[in-house]
ModelCIF file with pLDDT and N, C-alpha, C, O atoms, coordinates in Angstrom:
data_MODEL
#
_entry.id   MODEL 
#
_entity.id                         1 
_entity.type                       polymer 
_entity.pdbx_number_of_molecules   1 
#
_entity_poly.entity_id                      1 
_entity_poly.type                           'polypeptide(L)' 
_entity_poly.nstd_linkage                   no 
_entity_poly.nstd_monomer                   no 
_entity_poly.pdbx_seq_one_letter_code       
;(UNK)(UNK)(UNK)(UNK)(UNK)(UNK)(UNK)(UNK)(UNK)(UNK)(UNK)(UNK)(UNK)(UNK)(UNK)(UNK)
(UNK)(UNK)(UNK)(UNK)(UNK)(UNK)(UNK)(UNK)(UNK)(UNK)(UNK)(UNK)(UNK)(UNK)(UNK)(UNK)
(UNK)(UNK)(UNK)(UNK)(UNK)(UNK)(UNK)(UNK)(UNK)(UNK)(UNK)(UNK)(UNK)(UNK)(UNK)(UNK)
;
_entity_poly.pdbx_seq_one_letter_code_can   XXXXXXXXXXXXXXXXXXXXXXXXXXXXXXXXXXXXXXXXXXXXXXXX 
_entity_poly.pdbx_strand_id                 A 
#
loop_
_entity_poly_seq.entity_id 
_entity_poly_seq.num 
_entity_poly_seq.mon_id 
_entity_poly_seq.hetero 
1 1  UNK n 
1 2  UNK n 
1 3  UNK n 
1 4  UNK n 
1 5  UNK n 
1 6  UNK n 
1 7  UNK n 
1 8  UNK n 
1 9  UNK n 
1 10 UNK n 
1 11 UNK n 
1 12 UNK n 
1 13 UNK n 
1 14 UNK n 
1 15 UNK n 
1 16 UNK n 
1 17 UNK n 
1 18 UNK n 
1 19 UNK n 
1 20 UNK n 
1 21 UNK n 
1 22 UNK n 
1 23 UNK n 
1 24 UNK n 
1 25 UNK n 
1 26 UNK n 
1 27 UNK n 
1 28 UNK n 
1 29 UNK n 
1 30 UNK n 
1 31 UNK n 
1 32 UNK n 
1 33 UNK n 
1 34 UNK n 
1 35 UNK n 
1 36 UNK n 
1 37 UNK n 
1 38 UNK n 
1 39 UNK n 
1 40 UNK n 
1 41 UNK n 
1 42 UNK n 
1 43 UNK n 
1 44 UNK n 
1 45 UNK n 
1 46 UNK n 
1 47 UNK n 
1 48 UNK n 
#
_struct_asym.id          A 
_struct_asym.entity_id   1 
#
loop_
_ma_qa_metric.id 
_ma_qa_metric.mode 
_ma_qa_metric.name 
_ma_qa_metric.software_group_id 
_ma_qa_metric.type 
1 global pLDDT . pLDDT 
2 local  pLDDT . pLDDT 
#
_ma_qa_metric_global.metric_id      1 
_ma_qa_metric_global.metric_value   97.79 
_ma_qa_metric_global.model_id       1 
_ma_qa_metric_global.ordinal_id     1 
#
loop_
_ma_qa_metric_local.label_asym_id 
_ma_qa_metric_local.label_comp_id 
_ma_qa_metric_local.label_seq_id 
_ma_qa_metric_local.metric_id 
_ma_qa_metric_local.metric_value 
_ma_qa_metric_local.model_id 
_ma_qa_metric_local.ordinal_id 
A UNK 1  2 98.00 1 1  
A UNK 2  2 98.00 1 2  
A UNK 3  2 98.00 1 3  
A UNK 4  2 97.00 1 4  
A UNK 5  2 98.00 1 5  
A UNK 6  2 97.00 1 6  
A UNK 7  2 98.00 1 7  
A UNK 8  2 97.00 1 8  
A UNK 9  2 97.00 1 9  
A UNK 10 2 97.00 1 10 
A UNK 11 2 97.00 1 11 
A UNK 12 2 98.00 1 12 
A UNK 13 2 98.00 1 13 
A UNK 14 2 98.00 1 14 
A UNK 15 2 98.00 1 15 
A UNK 16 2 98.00 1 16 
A UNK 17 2 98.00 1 17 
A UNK 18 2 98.00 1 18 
A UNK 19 2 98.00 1 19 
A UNK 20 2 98.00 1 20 
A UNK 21 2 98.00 1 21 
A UNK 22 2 98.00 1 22 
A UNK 23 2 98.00 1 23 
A UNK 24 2 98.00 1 24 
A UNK 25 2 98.00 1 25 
A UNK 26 2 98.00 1 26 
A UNK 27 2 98.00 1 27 
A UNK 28 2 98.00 1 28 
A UNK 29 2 98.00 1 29 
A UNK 30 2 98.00 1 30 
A UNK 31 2 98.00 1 31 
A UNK 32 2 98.00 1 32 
A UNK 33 2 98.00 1 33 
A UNK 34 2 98.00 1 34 
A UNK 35 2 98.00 1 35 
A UNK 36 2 98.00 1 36 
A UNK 37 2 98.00 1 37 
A UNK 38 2 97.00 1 38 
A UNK 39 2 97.00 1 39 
A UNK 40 2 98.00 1 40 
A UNK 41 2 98.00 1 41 
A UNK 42 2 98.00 1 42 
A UNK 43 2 98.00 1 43 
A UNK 44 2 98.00 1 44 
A UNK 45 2 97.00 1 45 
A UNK 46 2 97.00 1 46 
A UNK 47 2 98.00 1 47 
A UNK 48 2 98.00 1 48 
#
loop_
_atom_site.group_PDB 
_atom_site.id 
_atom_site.type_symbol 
_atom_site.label_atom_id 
_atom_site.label_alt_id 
_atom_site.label_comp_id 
_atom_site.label_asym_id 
_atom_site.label_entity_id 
_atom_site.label_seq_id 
_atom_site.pdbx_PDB_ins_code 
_atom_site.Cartn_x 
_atom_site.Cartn_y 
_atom_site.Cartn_z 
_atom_site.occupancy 
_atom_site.B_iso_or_equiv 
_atom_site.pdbx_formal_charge 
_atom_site.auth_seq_id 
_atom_site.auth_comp_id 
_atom_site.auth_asym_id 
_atom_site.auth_atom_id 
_atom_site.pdbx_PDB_model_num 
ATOM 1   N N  . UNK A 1 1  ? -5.924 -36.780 -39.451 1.00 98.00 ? 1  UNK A N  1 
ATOM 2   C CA . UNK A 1 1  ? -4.939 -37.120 -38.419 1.00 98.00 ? 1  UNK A CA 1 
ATOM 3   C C  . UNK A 1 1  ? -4.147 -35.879 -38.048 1.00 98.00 ? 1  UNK A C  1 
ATOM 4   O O  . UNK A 1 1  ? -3.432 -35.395 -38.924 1.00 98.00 ? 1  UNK A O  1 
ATOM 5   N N  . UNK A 1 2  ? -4.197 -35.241 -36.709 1.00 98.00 ? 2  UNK A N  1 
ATOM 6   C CA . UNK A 1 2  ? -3.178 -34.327 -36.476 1.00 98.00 ? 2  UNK A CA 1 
ATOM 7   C C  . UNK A 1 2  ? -2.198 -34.773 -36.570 1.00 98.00 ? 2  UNK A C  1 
ATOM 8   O O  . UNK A 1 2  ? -2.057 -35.980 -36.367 1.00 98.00 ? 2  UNK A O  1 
ATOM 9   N N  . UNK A 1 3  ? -1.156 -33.977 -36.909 1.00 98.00 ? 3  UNK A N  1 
ATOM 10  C CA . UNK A 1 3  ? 0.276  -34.412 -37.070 1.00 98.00 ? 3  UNK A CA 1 
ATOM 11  C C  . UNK A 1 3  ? 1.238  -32.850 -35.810 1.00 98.00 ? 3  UNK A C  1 
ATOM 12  O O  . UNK A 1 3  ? 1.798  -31.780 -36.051 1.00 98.00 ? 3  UNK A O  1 
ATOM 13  N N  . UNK A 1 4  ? 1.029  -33.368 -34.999 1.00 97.00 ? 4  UNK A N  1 
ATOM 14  C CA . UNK A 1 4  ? 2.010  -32.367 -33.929 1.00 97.00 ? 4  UNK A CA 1 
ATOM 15  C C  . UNK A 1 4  ? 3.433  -31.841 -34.220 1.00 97.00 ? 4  UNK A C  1 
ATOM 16  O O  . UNK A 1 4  ? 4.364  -32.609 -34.461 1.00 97.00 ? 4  UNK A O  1 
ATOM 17  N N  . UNK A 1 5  ? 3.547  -30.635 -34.190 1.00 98.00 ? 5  UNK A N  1 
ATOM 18  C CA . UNK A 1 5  ? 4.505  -30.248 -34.517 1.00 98.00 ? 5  UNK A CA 1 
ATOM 19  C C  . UNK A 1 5  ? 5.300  -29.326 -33.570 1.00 98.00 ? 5  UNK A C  1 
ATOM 20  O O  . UNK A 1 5  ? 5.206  -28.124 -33.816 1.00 98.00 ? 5  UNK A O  1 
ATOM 21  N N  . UNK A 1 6  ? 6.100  -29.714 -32.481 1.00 97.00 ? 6  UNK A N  1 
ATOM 22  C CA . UNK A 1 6  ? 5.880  -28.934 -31.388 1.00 97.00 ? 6  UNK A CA 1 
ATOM 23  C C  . UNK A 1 6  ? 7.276  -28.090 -31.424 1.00 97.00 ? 6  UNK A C  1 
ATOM 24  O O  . UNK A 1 6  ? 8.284  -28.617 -31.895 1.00 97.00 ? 6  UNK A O  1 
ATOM 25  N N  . UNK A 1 7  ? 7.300  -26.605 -30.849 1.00 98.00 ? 7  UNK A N  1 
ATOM 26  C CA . UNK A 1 7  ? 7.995  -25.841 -30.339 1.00 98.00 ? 7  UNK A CA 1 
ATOM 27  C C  . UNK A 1 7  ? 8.037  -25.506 -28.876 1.00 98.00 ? 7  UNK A C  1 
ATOM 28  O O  . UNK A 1 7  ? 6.969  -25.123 -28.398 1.00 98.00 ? 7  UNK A O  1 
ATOM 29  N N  . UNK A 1 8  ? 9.322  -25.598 -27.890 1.00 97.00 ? 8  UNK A N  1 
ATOM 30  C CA . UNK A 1 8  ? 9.074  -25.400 -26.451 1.00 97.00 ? 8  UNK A CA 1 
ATOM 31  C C  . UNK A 1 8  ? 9.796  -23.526 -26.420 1.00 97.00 ? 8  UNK A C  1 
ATOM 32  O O  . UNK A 1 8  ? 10.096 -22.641 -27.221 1.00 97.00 ? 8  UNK A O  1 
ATOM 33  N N  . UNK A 1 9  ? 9.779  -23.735 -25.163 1.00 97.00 ? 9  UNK A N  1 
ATOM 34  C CA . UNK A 1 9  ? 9.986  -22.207 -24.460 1.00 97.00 ? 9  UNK A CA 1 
ATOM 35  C C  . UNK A 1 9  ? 11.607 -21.945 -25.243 1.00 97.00 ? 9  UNK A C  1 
ATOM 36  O O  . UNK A 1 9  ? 11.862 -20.820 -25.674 1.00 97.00 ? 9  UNK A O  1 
ATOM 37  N N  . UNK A 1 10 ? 12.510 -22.939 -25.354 1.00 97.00 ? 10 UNK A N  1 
ATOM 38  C CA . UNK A 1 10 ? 13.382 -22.537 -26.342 1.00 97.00 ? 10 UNK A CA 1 
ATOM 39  C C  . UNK A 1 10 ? 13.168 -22.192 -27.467 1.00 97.00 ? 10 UNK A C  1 
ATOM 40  O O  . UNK A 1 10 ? 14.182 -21.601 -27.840 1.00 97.00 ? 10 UNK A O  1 
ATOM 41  N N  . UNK A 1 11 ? 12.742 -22.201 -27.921 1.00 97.00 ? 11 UNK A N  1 
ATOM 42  C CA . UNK A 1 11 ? 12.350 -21.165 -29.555 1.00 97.00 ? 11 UNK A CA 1 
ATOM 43  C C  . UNK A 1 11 ? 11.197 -20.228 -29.505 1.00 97.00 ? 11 UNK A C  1 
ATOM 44  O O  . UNK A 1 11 ? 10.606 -19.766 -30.481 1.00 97.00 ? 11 UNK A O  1 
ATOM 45  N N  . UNK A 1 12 ? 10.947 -20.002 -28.241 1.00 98.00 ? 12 UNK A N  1 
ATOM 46  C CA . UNK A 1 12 ? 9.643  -19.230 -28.104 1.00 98.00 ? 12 UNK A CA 1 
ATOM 47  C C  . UNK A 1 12 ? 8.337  -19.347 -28.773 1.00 98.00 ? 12 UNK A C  1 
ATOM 48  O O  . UNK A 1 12 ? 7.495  -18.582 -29.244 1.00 98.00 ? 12 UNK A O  1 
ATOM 49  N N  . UNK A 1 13 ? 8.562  -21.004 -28.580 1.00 98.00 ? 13 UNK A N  1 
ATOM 50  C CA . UNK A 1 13 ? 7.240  -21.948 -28.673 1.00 98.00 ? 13 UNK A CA 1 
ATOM 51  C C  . UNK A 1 13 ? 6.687  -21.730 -30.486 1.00 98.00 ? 13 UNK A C  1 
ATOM 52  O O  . UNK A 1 13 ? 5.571  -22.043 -30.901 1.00 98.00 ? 13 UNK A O  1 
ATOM 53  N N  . UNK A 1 14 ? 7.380  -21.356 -31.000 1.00 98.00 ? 14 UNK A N  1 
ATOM 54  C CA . UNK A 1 14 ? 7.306  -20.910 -32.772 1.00 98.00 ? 14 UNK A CA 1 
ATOM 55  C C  . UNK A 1 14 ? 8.181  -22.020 -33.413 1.00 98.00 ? 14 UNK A C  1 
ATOM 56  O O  . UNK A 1 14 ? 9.244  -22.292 -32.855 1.00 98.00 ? 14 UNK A O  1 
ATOM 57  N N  . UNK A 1 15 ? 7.782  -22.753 -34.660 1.00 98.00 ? 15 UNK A N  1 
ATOM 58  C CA . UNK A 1 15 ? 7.842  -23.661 -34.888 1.00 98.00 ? 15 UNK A CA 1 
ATOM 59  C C  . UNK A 1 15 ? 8.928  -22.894 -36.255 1.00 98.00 ? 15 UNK A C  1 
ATOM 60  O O  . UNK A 1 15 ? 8.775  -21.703 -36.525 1.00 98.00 ? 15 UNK A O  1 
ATOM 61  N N  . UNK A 1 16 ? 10.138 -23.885 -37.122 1.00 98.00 ? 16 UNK A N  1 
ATOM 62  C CA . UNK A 1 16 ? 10.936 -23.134 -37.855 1.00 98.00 ? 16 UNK A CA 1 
ATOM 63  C C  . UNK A 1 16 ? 10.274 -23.799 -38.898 1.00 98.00 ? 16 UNK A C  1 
ATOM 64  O O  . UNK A 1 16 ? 9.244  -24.464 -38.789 1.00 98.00 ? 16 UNK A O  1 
ATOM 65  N N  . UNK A 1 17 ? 11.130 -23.514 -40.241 1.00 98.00 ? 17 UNK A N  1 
ATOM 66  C CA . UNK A 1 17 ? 11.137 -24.022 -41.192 1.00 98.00 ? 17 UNK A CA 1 
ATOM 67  C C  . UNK A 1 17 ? 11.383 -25.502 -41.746 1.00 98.00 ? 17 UNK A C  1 
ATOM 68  O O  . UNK A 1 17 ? 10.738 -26.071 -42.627 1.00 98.00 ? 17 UNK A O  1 
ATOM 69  N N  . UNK A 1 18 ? 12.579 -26.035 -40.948 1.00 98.00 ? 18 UNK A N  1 
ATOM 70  C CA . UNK A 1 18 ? 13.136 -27.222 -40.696 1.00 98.00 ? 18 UNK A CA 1 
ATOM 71  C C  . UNK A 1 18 ? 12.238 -27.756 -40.597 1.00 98.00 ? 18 UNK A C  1 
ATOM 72  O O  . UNK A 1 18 ? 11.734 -28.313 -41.572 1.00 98.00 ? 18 UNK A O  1 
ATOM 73  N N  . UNK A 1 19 ? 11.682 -27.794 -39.367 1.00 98.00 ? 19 UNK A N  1 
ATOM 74  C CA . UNK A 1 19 ? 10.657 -28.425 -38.660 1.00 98.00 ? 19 UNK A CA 1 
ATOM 75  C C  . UNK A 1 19 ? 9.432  -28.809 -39.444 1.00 98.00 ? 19 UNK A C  1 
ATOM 76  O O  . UNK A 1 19 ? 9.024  -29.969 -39.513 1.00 98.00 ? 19 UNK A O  1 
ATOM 77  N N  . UNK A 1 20 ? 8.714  -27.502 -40.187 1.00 98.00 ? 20 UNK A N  1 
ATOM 78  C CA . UNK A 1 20 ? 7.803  -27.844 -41.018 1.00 98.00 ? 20 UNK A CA 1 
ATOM 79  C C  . UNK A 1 20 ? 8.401  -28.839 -41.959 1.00 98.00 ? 20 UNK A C  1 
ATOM 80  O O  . UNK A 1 20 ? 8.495  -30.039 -41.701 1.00 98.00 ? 20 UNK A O  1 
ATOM 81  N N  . UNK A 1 21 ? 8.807  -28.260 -43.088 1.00 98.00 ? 21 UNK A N  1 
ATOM 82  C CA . UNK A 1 21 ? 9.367  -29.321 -43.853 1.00 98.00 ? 21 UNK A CA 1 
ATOM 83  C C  . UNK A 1 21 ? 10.117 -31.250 -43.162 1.00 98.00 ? 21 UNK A C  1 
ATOM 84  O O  . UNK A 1 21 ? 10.103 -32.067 -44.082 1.00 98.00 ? 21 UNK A O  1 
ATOM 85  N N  . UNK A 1 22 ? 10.447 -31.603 -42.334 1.00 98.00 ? 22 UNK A N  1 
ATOM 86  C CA . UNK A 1 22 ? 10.303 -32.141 -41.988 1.00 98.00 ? 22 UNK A CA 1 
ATOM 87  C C  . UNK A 1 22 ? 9.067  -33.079 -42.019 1.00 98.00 ? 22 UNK A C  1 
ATOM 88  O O  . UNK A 1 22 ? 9.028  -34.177 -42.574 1.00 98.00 ? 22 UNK A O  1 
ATOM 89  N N  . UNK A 1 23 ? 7.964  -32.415 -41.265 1.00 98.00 ? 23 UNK A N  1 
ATOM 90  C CA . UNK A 1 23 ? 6.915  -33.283 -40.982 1.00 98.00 ? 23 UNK A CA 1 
ATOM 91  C C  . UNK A 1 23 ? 6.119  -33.231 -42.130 1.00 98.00 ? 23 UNK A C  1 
ATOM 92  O O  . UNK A 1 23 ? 5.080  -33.710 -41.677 1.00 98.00 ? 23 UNK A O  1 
ATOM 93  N N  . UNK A 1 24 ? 5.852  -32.941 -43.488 1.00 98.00 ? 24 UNK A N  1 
ATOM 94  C CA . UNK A 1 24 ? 5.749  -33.125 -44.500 1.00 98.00 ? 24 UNK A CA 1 
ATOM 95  C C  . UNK A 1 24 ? 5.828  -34.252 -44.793 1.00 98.00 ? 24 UNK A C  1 
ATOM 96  O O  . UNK A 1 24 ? 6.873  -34.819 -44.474 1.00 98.00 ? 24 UNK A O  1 
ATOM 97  N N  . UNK A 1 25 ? 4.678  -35.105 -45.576 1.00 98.00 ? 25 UNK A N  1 
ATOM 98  C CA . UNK A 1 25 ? 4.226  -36.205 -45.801 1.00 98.00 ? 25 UNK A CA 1 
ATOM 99  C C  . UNK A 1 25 ? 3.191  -36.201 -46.984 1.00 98.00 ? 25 UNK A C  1 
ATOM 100 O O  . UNK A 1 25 ? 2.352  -35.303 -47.065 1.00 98.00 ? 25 UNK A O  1 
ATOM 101 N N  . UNK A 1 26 ? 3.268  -37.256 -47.932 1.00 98.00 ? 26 UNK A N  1 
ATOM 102 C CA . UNK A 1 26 ? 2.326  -37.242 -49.272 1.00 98.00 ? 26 UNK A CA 1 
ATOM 103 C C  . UNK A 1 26 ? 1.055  -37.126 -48.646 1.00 98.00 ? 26 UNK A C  1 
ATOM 104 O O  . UNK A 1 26 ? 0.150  -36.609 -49.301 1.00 98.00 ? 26 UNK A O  1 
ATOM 105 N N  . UNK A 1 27 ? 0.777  -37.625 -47.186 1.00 98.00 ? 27 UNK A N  1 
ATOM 106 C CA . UNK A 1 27 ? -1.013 -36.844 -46.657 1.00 98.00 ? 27 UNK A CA 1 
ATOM 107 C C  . UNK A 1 27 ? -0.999 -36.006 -45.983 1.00 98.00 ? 27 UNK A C  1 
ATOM 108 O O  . UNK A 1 27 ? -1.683 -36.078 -44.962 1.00 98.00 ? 27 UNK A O  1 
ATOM 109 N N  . UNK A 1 28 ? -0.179 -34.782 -46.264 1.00 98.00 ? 28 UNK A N  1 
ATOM 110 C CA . UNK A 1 28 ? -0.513 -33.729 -45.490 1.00 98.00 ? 28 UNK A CA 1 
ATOM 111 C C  . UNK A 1 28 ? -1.099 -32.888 -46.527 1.00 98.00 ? 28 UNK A C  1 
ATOM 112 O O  . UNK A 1 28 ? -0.895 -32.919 -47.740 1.00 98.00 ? 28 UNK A O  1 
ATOM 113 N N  . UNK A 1 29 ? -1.907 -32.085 -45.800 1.00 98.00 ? 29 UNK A N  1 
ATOM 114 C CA . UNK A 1 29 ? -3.542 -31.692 -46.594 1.00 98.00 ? 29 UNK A CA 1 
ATOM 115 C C  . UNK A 1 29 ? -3.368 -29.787 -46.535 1.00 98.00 ? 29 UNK A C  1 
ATOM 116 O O  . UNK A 1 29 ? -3.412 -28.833 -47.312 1.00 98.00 ? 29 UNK A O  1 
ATOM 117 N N  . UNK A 1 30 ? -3.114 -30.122 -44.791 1.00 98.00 ? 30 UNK A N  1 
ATOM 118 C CA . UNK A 1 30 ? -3.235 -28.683 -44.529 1.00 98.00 ? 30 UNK A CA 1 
ATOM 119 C C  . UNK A 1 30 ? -2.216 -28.586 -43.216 1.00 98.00 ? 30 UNK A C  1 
ATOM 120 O O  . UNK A 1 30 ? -1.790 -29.435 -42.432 1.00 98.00 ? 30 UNK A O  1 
ATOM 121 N N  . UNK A 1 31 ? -1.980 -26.779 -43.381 1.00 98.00 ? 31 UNK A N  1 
ATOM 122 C CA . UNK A 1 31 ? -1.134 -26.304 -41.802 1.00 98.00 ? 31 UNK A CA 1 
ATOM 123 C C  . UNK A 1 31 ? -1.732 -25.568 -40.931 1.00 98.00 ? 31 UNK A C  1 
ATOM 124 O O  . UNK A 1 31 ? -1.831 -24.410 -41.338 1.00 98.00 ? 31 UNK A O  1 
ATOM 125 N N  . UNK A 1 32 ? -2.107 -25.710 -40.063 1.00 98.00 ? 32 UNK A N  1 
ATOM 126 C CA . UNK A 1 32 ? -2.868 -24.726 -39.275 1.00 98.00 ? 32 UNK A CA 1 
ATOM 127 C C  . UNK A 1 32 ? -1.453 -23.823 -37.994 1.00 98.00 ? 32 UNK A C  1 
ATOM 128 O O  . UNK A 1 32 ? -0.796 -24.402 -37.129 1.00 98.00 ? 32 UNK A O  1 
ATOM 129 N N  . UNK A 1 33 ? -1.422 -22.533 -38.307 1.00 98.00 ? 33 UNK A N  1 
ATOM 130 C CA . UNK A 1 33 ? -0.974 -21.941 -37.367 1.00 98.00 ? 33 UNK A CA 1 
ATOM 131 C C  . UNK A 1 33 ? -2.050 -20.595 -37.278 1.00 98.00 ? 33 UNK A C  1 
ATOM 132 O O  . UNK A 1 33 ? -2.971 -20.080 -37.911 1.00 98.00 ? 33 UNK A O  1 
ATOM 133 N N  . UNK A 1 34 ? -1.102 -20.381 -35.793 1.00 98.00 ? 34 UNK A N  1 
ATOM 134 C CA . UNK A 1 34 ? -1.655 -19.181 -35.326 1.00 98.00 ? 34 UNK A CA 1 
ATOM 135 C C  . UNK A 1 34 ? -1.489 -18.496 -34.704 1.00 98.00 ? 34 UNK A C  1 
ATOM 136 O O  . UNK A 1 34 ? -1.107 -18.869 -33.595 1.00 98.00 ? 34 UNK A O  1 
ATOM 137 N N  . UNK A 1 35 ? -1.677 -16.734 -34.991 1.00 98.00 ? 35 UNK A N  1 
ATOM 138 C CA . UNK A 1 35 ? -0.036 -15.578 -34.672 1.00 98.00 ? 35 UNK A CA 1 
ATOM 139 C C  . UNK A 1 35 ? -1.000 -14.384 -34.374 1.00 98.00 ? 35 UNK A C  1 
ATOM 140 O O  . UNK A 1 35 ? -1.747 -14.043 -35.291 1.00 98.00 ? 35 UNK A O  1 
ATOM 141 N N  . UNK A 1 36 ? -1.051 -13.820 -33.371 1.00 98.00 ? 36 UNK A N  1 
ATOM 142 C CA . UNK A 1 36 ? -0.557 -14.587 -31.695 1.00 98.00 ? 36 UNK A CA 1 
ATOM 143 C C  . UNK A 1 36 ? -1.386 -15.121 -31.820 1.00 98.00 ? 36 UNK A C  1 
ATOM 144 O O  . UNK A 1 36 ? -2.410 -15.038 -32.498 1.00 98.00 ? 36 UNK A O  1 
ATOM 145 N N  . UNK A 1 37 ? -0.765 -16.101 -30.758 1.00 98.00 ? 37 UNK A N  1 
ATOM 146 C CA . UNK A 1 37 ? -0.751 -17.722 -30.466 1.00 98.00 ? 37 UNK A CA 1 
ATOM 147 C C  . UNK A 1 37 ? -1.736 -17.415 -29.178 1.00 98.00 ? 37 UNK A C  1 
ATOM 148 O O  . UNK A 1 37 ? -1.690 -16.582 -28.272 1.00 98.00 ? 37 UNK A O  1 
ATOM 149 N N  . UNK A 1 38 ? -2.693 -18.528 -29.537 1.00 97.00 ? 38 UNK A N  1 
ATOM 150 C CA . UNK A 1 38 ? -3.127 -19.100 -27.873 1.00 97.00 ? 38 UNK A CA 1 
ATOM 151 C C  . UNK A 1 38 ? -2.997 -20.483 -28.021 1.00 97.00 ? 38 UNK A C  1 
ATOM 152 O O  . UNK A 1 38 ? -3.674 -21.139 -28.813 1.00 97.00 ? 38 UNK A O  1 
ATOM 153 N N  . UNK A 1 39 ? -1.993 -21.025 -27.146 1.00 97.00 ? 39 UNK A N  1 
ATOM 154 C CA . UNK A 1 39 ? -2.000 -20.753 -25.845 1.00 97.00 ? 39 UNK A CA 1 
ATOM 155 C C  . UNK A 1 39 ? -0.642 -20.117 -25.280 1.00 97.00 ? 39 UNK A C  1 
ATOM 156 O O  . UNK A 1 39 ? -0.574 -20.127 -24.051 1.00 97.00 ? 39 UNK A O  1 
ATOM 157 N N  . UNK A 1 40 ? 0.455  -19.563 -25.965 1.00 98.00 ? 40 UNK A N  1 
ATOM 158 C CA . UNK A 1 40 ? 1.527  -18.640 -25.611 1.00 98.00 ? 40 UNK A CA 1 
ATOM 159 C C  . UNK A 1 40 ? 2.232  -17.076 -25.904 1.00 98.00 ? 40 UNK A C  1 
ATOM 160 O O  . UNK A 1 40 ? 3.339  -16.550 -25.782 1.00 98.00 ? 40 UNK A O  1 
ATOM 161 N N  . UNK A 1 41 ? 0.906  -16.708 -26.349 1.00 98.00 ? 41 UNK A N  1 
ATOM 162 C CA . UNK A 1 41 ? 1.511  -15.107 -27.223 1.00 98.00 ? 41 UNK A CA 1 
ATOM 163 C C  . UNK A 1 41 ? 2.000  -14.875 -27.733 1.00 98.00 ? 41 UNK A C  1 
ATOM 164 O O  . UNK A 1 41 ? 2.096  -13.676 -27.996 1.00 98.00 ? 41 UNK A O  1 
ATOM 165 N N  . UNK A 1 42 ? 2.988  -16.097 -28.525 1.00 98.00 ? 42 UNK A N  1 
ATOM 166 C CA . UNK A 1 42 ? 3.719  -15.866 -29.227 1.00 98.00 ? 42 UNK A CA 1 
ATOM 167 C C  . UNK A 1 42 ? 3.326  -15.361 -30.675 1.00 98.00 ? 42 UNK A C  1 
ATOM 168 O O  . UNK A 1 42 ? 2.235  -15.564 -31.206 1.00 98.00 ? 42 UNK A O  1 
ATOM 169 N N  . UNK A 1 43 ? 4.672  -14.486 -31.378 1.00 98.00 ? 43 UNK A N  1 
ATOM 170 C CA . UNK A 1 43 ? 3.938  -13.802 -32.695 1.00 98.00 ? 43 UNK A CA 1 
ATOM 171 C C  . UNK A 1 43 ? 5.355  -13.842 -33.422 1.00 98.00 ? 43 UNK A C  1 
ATOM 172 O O  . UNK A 1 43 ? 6.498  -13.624 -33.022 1.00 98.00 ? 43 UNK A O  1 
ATOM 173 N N  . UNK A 1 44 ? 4.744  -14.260 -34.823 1.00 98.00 ? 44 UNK A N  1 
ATOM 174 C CA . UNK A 1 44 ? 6.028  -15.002 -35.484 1.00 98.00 ? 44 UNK A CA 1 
ATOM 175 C C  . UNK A 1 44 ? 6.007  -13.723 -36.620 1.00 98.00 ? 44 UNK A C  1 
ATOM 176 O O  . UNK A 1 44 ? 5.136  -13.297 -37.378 1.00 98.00 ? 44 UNK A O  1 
ATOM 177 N N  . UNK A 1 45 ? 7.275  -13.373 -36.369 1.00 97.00 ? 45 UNK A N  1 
ATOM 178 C CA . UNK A 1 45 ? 7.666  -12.234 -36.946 1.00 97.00 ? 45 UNK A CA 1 
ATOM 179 C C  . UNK A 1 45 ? 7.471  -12.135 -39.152 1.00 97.00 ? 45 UNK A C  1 
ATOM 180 O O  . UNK A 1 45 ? 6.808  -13.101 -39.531 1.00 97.00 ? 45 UNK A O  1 
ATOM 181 N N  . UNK A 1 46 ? 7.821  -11.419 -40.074 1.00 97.00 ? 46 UNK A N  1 
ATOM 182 C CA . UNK A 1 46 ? 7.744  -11.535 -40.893 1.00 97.00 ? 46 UNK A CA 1 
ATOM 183 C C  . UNK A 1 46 ? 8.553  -12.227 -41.562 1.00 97.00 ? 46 UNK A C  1 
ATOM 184 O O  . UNK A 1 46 ? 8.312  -12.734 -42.658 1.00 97.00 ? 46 UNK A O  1 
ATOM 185 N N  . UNK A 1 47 ? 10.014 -12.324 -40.681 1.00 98.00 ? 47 UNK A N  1 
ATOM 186 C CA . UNK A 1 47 ? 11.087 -13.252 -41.768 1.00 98.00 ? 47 UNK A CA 1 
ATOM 187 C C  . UNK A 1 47 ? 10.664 -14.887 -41.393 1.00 98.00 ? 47 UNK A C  1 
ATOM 188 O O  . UNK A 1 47 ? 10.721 -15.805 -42.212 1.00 98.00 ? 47 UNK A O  1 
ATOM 189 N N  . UNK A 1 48 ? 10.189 -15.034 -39.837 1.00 98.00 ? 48 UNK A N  1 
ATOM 190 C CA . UNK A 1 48 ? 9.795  -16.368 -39.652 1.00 98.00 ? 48 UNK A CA 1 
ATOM 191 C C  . UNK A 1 48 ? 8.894  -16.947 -40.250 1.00 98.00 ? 48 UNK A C  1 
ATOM 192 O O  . UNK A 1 48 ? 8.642  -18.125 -39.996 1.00 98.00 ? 48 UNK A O  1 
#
C-alpha cells in the first residue's frame, strides 16, 4: 500500500521529519525517497 506523504512548493516540495514520523505505522515496511527529485529538483540537504 503506498502511503503518500506529500510536500508542496512551501517547503520546497521536501518532506520533514515530523511528517515522516507521523505517517509511521506497525506496516510500514519501507521509505522510498529521492534526491534530486523527479518530479521537482529538489535536493535535501545534509541536515534534512
Amino acid at each position: 500500500t503506498p502511503v503518500v506523504v506529500k510536500a508542496g512548493i512551501d517547503q520546497d516540495f521536501k518532506i520533514n521529519a515530523a511528517q515522516l514520523e507521523a505517517a509511521i505505522t506497525p506496516k510500514t515496511k519501507a521509505v522510498m525517497i529521492c534526491s534530486p527529485s523527479n518530479p521537482t529538483g529538489s535536493v535535501y540537504s545534509k541536515e534534512e
